[in-house]
Protein backbone atom coordinates (compact mmCIF):
# COMPACT_ATOMS: atom_id res chain seq x y z
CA UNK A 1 0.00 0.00 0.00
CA UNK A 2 1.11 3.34 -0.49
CA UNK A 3 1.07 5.97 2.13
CA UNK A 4 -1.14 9.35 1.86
CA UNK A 5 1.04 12.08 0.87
CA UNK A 6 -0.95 14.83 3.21
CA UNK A 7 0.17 11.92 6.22
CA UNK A 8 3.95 12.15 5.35
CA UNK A 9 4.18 16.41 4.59
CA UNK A 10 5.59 18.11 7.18
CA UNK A 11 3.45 20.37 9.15
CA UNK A 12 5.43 23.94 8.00
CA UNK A 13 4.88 22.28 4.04
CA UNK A 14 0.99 22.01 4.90
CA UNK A 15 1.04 25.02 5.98
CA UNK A 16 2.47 26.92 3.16
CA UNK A 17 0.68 24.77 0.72
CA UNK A 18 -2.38 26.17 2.24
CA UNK A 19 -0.96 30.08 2.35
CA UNK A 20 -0.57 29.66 -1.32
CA UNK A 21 -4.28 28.14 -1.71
CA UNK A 22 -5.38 31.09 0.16
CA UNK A 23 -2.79 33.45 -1.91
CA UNK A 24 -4.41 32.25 -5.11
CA UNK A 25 -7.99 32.48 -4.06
CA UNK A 26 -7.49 36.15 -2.83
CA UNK A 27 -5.65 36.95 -6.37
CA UNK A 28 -8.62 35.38 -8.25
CA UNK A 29 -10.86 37.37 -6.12
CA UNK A 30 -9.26 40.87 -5.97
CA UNK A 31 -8.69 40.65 -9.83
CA UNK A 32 -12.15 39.95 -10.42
CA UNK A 33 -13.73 43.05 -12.34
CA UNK A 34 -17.23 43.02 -11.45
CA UNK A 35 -15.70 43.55 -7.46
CA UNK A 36 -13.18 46.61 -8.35
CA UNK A 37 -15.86 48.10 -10.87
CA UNK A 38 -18.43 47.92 -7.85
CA UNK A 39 -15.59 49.19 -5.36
CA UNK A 40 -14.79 52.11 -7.74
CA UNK A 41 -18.38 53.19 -8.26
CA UNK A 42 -18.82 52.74 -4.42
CA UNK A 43 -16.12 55.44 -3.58
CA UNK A 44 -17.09 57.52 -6.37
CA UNK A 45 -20.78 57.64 -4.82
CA UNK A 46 -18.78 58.35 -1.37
CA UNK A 47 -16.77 61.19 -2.93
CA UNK A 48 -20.07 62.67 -4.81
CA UNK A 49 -21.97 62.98 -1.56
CA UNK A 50 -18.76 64.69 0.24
CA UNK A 51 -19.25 67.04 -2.48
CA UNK A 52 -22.57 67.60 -2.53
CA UNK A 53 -22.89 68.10 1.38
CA UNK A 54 -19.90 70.89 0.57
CA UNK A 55 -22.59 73.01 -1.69
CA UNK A 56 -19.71 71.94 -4.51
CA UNK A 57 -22.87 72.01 -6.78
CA UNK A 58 -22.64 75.98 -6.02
CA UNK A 59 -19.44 76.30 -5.94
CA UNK A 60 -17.85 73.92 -8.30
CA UNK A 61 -20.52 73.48 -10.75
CA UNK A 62 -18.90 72.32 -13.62
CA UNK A 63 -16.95 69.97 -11.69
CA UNK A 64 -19.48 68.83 -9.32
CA UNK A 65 -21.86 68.00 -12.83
CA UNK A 66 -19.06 66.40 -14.55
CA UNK A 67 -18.64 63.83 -11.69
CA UNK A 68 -22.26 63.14 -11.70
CA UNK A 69 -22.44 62.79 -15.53
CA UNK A 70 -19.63 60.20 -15.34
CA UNK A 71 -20.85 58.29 -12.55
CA UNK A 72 -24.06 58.09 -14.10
CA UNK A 73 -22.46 56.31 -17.16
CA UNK A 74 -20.42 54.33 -15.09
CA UNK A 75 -23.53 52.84 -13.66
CA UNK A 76 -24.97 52.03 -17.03
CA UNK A 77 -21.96 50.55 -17.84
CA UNK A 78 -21.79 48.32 -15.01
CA UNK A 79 -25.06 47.64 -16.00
CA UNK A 80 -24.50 46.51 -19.14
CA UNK A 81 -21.84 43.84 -18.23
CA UNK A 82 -18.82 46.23 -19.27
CA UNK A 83 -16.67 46.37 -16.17
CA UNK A 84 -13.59 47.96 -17.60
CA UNK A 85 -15.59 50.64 -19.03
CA UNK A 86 -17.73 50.88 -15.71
CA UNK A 87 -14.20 51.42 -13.50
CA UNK A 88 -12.53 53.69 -15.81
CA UNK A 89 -15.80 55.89 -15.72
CA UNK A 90 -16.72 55.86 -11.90
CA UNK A 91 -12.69 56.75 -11.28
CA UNK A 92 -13.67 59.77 -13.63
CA UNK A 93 -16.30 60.29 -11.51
CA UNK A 94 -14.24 60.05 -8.48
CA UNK A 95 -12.29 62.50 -9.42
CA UNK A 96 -14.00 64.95 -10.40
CA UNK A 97 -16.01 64.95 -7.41
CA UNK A 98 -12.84 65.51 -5.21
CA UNK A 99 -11.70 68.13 -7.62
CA UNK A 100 -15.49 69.81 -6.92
CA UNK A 101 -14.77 69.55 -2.86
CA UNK A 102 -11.48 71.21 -2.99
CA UNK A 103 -13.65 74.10 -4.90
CA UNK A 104 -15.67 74.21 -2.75
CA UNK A 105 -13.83 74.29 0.46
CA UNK A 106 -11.45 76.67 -1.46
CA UNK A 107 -14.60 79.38 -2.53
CA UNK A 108 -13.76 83.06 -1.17
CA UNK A 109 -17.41 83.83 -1.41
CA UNK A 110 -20.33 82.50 -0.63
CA UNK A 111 -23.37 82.01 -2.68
CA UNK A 112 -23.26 81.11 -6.55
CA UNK A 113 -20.35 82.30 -8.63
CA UNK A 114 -21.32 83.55 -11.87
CA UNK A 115 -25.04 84.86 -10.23
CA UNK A 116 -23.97 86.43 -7.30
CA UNK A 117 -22.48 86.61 -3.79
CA UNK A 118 -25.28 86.04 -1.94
CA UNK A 119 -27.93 84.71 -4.68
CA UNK A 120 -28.98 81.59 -5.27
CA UNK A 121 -30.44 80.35 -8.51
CA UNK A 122 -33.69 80.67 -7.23
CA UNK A 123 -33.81 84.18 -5.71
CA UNK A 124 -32.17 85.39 -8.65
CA UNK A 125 -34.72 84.76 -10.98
CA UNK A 126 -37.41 86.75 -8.71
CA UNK A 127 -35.74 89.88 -7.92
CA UNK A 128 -38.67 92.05 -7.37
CA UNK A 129 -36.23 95.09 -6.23
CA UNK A 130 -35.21 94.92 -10.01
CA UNK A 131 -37.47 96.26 -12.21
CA UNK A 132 -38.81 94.82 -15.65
CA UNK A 133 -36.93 96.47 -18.41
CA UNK A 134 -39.34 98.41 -20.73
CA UNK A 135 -40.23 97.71 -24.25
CA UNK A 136 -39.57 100.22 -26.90
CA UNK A 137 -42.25 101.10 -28.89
């Protein structure tokens, strides 16, 4: 009969056998691209809401809309089965939502930039100190 080679291994050569087991199954897990594309869209929500709770959709509106824009299409991406794509658009998204937050801790004013110091969208569409402008006849 022959002996059981687990039975004759040494006990430091079972246990690296099963470290590289272990090794492999993390590598085959961490490589997987479903996993980083849902990681990367995951901190790319994260970094969206830092933004967002920053007012970086005031003050960094271009940036702050890019980042949503690509995040957006890295969810349809993911969507669709096309992880690659879906990880190289939520790091986009990423950032550009960090570049929004520094804007927006950065901002020497408050309020919108291009409408005003201290007007919002909103209140700057109903002025009703400004007058109508009059129609020539």
């Amino acid at each position: 009969m022959i002996p059981h080679r687990s039975k004759t291994l040494s006990p430091l050569a079972r246990i690296a056998r099963h470290a590289l087991a272990l090794v492999a199954l993390g590598a085959l897990l961490v490589g997987c691209g479903p996993i980083q594309a849902t990681q990367r869209i995951s901190e790319a929500e994260v970094a969206m809401e830092r933004a967002r709770v920053a007012d970086a959709d005031q003050h960094s509106p271009y940036e702050y809309t890019s980042a949503a824009n690509y995040l957006y299409k890295a969810k349809e991406e993911w969507g669709y089965s096309q992880f690659e794509a879906a990880y190289d658009y939520a790091t986009q998204a990423r950032r550009a939502a960090e570049s929004a937050l520094i804007n927006a801790r950065e901002a020497p004013w408050p309020g919108h930039p291009v409408l005003g110091r201290e007007k919002t969208p909103i209140e700057n569409d109903a002025d009703p100190e400004v007058p109508a402008p009059e129609l020539a006849e």
